[in-house]
PDB file of N, CA and C in Angstrom:
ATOM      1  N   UNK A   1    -143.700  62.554  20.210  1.00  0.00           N
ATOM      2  CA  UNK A   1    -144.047  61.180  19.880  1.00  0.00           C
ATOM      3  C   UNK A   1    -142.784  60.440  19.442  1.00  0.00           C
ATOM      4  N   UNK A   2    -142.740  59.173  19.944  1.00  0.00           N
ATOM      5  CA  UNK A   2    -141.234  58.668  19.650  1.00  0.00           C
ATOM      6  C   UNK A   2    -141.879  57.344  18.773  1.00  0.00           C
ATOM      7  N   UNK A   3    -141.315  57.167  17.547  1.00  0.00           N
ATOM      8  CA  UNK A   3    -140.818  55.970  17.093  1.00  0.00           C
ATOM      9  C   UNK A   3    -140.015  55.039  16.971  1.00  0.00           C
ATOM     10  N   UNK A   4    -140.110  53.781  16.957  1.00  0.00           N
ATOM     11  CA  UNK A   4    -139.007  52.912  17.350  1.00  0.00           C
ATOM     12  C   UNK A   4    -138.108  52.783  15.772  1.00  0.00           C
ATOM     13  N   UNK A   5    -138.773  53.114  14.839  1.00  0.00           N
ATOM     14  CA  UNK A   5    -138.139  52.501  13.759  1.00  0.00           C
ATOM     15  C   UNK A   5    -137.141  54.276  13.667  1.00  0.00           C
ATOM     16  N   UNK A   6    -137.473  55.187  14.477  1.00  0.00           N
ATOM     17  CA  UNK A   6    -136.299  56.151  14.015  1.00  0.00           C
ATOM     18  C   UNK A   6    -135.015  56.389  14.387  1.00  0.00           C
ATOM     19  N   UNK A   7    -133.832  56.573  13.544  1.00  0.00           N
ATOM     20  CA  UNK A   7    -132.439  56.951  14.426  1.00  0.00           C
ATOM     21  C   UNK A   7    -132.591  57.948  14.052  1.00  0.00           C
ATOM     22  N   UNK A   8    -130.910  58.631  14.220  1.00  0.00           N
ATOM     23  CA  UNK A   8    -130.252  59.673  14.035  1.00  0.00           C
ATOM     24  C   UNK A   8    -129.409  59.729  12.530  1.00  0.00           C
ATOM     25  N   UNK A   9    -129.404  58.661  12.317  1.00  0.00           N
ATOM     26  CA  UNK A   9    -128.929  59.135  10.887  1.00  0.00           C
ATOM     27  C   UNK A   9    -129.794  57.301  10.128  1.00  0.00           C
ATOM     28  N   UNK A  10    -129.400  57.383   8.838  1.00  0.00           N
ATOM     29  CA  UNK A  10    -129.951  55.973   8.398  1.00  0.00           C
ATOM     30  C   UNK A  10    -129.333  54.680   8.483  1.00  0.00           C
ATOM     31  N   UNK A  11    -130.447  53.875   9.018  1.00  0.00           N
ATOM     32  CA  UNK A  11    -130.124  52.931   9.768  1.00  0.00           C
ATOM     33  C   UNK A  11    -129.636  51.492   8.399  1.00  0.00           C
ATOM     34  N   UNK A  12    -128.593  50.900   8.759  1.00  0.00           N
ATOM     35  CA  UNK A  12    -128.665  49.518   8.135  1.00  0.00           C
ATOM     36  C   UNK A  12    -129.761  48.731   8.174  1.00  0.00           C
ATOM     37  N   UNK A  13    -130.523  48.420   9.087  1.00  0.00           N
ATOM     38  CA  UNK A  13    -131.459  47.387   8.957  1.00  0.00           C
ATOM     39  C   UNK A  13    -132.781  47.610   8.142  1.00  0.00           C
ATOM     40  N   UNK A  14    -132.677  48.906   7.200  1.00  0.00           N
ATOM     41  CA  UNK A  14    -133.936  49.698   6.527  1.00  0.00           C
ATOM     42  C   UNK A  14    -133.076  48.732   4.458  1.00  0.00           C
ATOM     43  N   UNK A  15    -131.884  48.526   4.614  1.00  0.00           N
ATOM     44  CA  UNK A  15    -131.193  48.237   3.164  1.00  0.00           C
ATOM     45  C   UNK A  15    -132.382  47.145   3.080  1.00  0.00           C
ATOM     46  N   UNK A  16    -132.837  45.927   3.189  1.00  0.00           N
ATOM     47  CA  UNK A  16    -133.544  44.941   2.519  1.00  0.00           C
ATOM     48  C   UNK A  16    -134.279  45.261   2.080  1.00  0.00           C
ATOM     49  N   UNK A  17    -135.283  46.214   2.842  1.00  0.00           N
ATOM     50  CA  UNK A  17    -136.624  47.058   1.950  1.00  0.00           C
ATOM     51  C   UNK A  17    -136.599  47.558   1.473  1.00  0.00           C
ATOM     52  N   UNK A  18    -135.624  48.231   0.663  1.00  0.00           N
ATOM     53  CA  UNK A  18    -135.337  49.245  -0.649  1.00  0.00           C
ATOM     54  C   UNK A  18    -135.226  48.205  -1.911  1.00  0.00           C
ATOM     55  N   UNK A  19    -134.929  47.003  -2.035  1.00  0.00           N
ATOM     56  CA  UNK A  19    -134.691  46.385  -2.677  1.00  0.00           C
ATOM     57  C   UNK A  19    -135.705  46.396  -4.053  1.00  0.00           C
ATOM     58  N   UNK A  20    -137.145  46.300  -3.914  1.00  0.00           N
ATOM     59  CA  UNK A  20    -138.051  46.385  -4.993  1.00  0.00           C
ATOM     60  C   UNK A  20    -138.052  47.757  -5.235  1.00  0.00           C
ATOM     61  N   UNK A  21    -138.142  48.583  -4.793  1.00  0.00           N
ATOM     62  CA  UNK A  21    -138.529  49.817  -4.992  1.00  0.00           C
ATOM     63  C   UNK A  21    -138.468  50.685  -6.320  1.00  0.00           C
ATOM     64  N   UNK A  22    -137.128  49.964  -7.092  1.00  0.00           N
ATOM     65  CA  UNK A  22    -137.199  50.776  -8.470  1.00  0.00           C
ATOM     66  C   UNK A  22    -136.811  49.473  -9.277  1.00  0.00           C
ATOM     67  N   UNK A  23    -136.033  49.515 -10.184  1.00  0.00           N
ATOM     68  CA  UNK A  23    -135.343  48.426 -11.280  1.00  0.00           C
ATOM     69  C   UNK A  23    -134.661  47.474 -11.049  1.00  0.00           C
ATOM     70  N   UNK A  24    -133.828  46.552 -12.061  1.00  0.00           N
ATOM     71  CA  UNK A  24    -133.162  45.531 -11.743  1.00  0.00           C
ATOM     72  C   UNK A  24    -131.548  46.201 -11.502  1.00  0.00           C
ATOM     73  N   UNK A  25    -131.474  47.737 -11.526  1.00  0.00           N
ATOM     74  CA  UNK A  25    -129.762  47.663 -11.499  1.00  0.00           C
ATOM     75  C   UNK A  25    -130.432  48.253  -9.936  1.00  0.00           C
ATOM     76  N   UNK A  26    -130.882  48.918  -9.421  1.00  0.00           N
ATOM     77  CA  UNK A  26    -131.482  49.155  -7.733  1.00  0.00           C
ATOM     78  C   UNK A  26    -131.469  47.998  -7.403  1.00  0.00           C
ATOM     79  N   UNK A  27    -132.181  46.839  -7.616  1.00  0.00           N
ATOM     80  CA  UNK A  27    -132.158  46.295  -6.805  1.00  0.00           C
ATOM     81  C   UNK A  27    -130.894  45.072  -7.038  1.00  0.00           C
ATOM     82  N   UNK A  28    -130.213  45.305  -7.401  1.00  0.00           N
ATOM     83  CA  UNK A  28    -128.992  44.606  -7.496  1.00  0.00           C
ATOM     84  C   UNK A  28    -127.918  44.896  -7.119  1.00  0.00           C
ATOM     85  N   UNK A  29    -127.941  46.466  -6.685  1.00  0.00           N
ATOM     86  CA  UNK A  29    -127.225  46.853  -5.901  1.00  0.00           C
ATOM     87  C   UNK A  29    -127.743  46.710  -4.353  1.00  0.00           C
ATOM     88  N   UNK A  30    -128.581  46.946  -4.148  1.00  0.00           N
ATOM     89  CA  UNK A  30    -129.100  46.970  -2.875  1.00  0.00           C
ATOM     90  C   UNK A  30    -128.671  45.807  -1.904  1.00  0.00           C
ATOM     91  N   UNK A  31    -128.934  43.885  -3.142  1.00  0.00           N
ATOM     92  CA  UNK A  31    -128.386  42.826  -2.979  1.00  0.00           C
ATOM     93  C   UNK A  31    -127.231  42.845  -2.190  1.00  0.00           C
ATOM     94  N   UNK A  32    -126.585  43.591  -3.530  1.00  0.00           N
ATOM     95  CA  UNK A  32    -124.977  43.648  -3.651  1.00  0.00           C
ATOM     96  C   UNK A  32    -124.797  44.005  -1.935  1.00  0.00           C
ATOM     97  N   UNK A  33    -125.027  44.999  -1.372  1.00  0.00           N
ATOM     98  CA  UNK A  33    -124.887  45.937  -0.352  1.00  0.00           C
ATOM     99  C   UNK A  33    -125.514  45.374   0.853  1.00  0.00           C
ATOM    100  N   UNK A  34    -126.263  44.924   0.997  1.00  0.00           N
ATOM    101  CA  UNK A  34    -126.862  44.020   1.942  1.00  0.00           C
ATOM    102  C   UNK A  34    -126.059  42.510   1.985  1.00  0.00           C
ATOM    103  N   UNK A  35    -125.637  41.982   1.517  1.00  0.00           N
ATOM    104  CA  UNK A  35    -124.538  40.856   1.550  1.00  0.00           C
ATOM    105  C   UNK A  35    -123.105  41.095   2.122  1.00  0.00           C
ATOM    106  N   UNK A  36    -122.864  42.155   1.992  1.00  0.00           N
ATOM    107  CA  UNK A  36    -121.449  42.962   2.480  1.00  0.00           C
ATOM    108  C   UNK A  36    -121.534  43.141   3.650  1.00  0.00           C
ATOM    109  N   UNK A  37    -119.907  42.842   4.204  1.00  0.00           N
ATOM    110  CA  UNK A  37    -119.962  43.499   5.609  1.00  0.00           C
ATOM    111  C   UNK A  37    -120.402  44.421   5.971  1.00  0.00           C
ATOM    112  N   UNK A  38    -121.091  44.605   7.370  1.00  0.00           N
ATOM    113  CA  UNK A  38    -121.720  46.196   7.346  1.00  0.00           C
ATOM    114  C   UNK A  38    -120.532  47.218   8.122  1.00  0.00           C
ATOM    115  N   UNK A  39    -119.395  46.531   8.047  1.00  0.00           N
ATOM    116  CA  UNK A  39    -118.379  47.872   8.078  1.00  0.00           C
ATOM    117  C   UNK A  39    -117.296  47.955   6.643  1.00  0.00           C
ATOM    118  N   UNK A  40    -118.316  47.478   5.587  1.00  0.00           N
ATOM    119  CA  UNK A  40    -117.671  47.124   4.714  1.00  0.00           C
ATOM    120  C   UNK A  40    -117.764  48.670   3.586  1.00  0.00           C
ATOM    121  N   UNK A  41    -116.795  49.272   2.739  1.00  0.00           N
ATOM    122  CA  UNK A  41    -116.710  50.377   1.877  1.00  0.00           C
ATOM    123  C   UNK A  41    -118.230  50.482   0.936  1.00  0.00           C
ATOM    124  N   UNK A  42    -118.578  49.539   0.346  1.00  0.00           N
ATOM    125  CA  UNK A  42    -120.060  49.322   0.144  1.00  0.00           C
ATOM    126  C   UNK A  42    -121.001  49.724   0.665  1.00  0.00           C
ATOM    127  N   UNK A  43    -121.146  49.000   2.136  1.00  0.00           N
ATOM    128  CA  UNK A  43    -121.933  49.235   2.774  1.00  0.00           C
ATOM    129  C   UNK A  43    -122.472  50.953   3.457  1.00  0.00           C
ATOM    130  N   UNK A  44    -121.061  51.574   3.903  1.00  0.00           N
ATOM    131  CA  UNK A  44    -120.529  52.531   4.295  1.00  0.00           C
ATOM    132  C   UNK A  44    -121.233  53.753   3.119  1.00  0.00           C
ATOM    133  N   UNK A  45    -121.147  53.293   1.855  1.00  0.00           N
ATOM    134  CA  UNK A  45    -121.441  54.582   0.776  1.00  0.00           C
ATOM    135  C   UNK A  45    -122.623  54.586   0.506  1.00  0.00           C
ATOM    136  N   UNK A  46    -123.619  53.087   0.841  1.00  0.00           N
ATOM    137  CA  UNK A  46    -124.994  53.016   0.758  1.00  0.00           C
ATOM    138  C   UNK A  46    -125.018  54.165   1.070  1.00  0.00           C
ATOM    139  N   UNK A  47    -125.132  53.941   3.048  1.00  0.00           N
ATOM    140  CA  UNK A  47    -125.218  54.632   4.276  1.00  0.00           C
ATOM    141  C   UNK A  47    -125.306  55.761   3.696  1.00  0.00           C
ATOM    142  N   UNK A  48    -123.966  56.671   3.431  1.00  0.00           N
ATOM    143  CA  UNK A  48    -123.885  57.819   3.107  1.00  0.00           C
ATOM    144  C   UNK A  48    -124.837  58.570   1.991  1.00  0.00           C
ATOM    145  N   UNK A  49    -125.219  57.481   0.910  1.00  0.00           N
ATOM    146  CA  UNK A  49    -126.268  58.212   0.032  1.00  0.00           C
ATOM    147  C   UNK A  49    -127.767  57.969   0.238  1.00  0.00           C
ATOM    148  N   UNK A  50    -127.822  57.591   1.156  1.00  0.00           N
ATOM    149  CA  UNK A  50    -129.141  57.224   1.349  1.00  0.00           C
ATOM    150  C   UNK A  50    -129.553  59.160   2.942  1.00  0.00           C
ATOM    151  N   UNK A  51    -128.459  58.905   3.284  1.00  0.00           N
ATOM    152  CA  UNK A  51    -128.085  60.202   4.204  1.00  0.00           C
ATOM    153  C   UNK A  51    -128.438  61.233   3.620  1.00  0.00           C
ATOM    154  N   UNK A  52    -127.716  61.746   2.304  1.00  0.00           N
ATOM    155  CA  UNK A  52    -127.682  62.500   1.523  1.00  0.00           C
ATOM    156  C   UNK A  52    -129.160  62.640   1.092  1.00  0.00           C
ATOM    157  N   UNK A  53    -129.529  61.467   0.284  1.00  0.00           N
ATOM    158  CA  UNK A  53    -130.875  61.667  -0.358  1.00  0.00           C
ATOM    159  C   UNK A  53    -132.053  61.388   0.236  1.00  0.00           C
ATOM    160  N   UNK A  54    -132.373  60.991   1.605  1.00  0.00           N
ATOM    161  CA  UNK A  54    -133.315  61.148   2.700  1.00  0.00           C
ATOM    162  C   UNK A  54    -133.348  62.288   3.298  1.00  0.00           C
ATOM    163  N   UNK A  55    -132.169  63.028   3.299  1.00  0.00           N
ATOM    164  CA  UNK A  55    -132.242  64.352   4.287  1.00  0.00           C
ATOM    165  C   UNK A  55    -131.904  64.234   5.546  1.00  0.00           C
ATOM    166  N   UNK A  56    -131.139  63.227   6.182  1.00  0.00           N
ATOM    167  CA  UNK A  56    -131.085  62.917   7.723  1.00  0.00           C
ATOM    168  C   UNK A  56    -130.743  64.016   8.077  1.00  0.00           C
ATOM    169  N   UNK A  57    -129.776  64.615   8.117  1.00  0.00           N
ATOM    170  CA  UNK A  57    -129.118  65.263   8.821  1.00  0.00           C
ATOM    171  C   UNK A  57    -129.936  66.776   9.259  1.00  0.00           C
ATOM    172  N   UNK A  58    -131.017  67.008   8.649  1.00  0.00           N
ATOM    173  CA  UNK A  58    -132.190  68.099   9.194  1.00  0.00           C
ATOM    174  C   UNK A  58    -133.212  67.222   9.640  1.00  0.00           C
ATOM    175  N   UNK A  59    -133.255  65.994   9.772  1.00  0.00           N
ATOM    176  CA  UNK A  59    -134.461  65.538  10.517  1.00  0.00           C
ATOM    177  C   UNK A  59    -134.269  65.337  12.254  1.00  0.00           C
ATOM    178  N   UNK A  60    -135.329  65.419  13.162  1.00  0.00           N
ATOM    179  CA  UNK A  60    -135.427  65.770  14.161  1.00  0.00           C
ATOM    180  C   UNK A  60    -136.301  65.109  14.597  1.00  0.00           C
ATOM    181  N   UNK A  61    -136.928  65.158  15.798  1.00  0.00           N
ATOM    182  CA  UNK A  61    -137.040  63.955  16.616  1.00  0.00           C
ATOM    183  C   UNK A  61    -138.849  64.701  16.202  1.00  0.00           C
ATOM    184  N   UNK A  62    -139.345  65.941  16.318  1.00  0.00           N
ATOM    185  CA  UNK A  62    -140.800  66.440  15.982  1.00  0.00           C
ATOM    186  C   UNK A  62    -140.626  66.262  14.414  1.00  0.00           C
ATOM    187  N   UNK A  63    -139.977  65.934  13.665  1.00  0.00           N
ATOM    188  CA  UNK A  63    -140.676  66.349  12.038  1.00  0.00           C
ATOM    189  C   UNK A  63    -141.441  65.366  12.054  1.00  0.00           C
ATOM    190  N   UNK A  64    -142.036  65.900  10.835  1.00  0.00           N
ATOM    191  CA  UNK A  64    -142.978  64.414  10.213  1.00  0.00           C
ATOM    192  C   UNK A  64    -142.387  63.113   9.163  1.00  0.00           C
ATOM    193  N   UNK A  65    -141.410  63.502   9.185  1.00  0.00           N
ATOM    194  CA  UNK A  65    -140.379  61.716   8.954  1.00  0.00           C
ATOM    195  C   UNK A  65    -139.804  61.574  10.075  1.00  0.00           C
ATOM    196  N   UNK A  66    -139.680  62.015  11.194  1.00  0.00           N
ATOM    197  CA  UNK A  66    -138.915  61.271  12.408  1.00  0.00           C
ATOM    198  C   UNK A  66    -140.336  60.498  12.697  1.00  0.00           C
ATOM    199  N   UNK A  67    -141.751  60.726  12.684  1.00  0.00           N
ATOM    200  CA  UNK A  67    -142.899  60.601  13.270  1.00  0.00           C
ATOM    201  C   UNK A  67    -143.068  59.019  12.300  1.00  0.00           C
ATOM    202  N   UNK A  68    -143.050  58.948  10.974  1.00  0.00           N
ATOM    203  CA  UNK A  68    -143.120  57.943  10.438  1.00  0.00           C
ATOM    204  C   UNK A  68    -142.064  57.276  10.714  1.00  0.00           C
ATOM    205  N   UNK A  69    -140.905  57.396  10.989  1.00  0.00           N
ATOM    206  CA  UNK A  69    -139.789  56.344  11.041  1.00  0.00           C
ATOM    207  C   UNK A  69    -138.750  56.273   9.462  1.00  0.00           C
ATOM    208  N   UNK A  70    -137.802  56.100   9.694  1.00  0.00           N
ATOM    209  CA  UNK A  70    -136.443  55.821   8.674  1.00  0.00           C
ATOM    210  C   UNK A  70    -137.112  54.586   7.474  1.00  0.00           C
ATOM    211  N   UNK A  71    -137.794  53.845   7.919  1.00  0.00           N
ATOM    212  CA  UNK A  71    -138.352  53.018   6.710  1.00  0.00           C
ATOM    213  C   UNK A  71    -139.007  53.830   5.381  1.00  0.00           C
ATOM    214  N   UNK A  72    -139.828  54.128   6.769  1.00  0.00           N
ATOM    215  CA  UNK A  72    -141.485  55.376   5.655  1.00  0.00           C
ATOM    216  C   UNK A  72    -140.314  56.035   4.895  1.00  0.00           C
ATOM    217  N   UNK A  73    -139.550  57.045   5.737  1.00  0.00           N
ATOM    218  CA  UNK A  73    -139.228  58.046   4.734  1.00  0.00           C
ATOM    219  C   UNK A  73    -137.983  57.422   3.796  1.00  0.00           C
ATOM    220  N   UNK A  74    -137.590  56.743   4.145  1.00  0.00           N
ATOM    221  CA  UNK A  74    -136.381  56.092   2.494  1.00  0.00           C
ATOM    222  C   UNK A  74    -137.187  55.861   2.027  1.00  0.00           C
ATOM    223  N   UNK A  75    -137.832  54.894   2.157  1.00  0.00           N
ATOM    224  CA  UNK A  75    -138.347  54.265   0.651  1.00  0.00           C
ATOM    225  C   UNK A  75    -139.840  55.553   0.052  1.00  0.00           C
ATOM    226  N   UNK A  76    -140.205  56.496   0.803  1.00  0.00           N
ATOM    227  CA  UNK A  76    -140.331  57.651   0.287  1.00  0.00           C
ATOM    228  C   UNK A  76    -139.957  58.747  -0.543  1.00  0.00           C
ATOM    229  N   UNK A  77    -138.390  58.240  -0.138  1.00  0.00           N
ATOM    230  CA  UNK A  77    -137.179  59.584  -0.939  1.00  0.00           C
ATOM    231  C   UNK A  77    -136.938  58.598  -2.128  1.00  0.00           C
ATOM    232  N   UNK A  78    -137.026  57.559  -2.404  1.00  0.00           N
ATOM    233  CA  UNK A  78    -136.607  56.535  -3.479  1.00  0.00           C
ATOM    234  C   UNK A  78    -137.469  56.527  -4.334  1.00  0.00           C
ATOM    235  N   UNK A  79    -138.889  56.593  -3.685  1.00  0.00           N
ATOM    236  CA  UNK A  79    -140.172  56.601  -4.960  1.00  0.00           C
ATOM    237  C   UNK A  79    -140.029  58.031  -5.367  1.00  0.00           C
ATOM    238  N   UNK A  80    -140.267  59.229  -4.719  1.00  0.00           N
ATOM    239  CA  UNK A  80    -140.177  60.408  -5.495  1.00  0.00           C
ATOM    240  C   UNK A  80    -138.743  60.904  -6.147  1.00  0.00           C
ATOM    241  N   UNK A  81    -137.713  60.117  -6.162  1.00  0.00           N
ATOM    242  CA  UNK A  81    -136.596  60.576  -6.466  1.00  0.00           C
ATOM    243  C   UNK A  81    -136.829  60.711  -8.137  1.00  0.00           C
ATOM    244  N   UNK A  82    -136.614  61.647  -8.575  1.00  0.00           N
ATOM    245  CA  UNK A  82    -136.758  61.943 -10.051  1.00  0.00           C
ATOM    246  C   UNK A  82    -135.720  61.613 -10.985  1.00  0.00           C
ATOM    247  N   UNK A  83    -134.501  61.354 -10.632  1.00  0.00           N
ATOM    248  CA  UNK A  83    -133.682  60.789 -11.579  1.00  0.00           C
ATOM    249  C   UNK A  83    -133.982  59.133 -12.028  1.00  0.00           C
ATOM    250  N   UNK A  84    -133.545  58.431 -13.142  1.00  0.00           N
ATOM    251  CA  UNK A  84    -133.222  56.957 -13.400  1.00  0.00           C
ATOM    252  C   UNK A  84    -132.558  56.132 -12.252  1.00  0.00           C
ATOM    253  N   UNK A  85    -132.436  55.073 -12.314  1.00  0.00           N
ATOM    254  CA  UNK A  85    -131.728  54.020 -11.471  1.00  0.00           C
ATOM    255  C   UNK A  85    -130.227  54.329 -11.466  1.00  0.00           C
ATOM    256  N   UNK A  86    -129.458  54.716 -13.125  1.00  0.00           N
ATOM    257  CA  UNK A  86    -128.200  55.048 -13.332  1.00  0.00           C
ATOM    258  C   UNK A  86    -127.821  56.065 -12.672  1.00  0.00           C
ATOM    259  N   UNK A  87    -128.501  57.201 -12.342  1.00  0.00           N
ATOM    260  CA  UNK A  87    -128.144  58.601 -11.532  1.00  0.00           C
ATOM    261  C   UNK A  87    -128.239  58.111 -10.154  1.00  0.00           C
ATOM    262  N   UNK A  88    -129.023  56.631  -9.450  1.00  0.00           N
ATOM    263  CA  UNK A  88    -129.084  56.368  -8.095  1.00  0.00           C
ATOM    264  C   UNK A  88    -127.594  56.098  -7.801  1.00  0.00           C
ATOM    265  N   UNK A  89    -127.417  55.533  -9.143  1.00  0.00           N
ATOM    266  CA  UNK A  89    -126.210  54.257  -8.940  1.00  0.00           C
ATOM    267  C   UNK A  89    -124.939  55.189  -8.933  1.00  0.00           C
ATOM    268  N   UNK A  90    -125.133  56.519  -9.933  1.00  0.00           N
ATOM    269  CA  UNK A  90    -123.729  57.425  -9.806  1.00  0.00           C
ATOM    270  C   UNK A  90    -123.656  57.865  -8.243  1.00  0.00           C
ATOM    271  N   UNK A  91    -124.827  58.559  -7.848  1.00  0.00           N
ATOM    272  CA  UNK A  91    -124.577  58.603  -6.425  1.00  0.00           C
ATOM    273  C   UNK A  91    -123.677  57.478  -5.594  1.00  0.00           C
ATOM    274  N   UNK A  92    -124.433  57.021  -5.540  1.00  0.00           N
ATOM    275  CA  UNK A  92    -123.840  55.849  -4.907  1.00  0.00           C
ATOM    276  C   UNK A  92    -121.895  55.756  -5.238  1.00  0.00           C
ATOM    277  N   UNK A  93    -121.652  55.743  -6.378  1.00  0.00           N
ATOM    278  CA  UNK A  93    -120.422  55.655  -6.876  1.00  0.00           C
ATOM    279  C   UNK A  93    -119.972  56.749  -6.292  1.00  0.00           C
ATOM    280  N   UNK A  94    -120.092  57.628  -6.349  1.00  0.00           N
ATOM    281  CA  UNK A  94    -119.600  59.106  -6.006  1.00  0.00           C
ATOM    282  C   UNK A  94    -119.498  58.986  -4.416  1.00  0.00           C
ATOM    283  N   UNK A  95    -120.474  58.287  -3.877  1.00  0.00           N
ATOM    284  CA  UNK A  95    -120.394  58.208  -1.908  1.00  0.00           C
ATOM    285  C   UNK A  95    -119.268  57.034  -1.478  1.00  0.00           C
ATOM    286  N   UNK A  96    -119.487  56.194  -2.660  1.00  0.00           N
ATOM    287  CA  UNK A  96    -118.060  55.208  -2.088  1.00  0.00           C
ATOM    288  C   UNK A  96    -116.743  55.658  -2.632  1.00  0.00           C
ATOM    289  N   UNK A  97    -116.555  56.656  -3.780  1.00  0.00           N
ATOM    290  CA  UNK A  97    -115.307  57.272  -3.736  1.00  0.00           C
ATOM    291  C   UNK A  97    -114.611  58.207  -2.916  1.00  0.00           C
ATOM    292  N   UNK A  98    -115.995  58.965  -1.976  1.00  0.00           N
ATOM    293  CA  UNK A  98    -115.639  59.891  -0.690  1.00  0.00           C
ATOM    294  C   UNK A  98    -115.022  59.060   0.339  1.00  0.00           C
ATOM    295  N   UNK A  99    -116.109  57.874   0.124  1.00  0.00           N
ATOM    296  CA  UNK A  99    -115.582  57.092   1.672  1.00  0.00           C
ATOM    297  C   UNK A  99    -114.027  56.350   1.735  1.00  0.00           C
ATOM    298  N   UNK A 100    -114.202  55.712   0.273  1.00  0.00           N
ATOM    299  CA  UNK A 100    -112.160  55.432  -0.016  1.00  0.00           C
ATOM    300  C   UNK A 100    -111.712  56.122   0.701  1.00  0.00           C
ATOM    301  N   UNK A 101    -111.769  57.892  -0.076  1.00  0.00           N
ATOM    302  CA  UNK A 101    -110.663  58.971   0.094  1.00  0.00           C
ATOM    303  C   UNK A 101    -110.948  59.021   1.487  1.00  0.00           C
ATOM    304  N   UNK A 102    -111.601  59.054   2.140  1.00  0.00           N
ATOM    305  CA  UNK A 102    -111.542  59.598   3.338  1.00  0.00           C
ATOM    306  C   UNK A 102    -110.621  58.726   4.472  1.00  0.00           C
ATOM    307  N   UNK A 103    -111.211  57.458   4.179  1.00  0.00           N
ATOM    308  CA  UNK A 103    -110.454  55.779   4.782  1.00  0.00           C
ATOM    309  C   UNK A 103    -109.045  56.235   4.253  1.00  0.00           C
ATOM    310  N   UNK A 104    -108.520  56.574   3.244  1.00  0.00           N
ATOM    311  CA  UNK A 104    -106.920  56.511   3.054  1.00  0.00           C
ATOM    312  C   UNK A 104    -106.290  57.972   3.713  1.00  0.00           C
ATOM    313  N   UNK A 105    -106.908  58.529   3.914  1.00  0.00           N
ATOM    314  CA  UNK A 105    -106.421  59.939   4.817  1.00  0.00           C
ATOM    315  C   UNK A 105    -105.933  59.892   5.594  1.00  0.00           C
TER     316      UNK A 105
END
């Protein structure tokens, strides 16, 4: 079964709908990140933690989040995520300091 809303890894056009999903520092980043170029270092570390904390990289074209689509399952991995907004946000910090280092390599 193919869905249209699924890629291969997480898609940019899924950032606006994360926006309510938890607090005012989530969704102020999310802002933040959705206003930015989307080849922008920001944007880029979303990407990467949202990768990380969705699971892309074991999802497959039969699971049952390829079947719902990249929407369903982020904002899935965001509601059950058990840490605070501040532990979203270290992530996040921690994925745009990979992506620096990696860009200056």
């Amino acid at each position: 079964m193919y869905n249209p809303d699924t890629d291969l890894l997480f898609p940019e056009r899924v950032i606006p709908s994360l926006r309510d999903l938890r607090g005012p520092g989530w969704s102020a980043l999310v802002t933040r990140v959705n206003a930015a170029d989307p080849a922008s270092i920001e944007n880029l570390a979303f990407i990467l933690m949202m990768v990380r904390l969705d699971g892309c990289a074991s999802c497959n074209a039969d699971s049952f989040r390829a079947m719902h689509g990249c929407t369903a399952c982020a904002k899935q991995s965001l509601k059950r995520f058990r840490g605070s907004d501040d532990d979203l946000l270290a992530l996040y910090t921690a994925a745009k300091s990979e992506v620096e280092a990696f860009l200056t390599e």
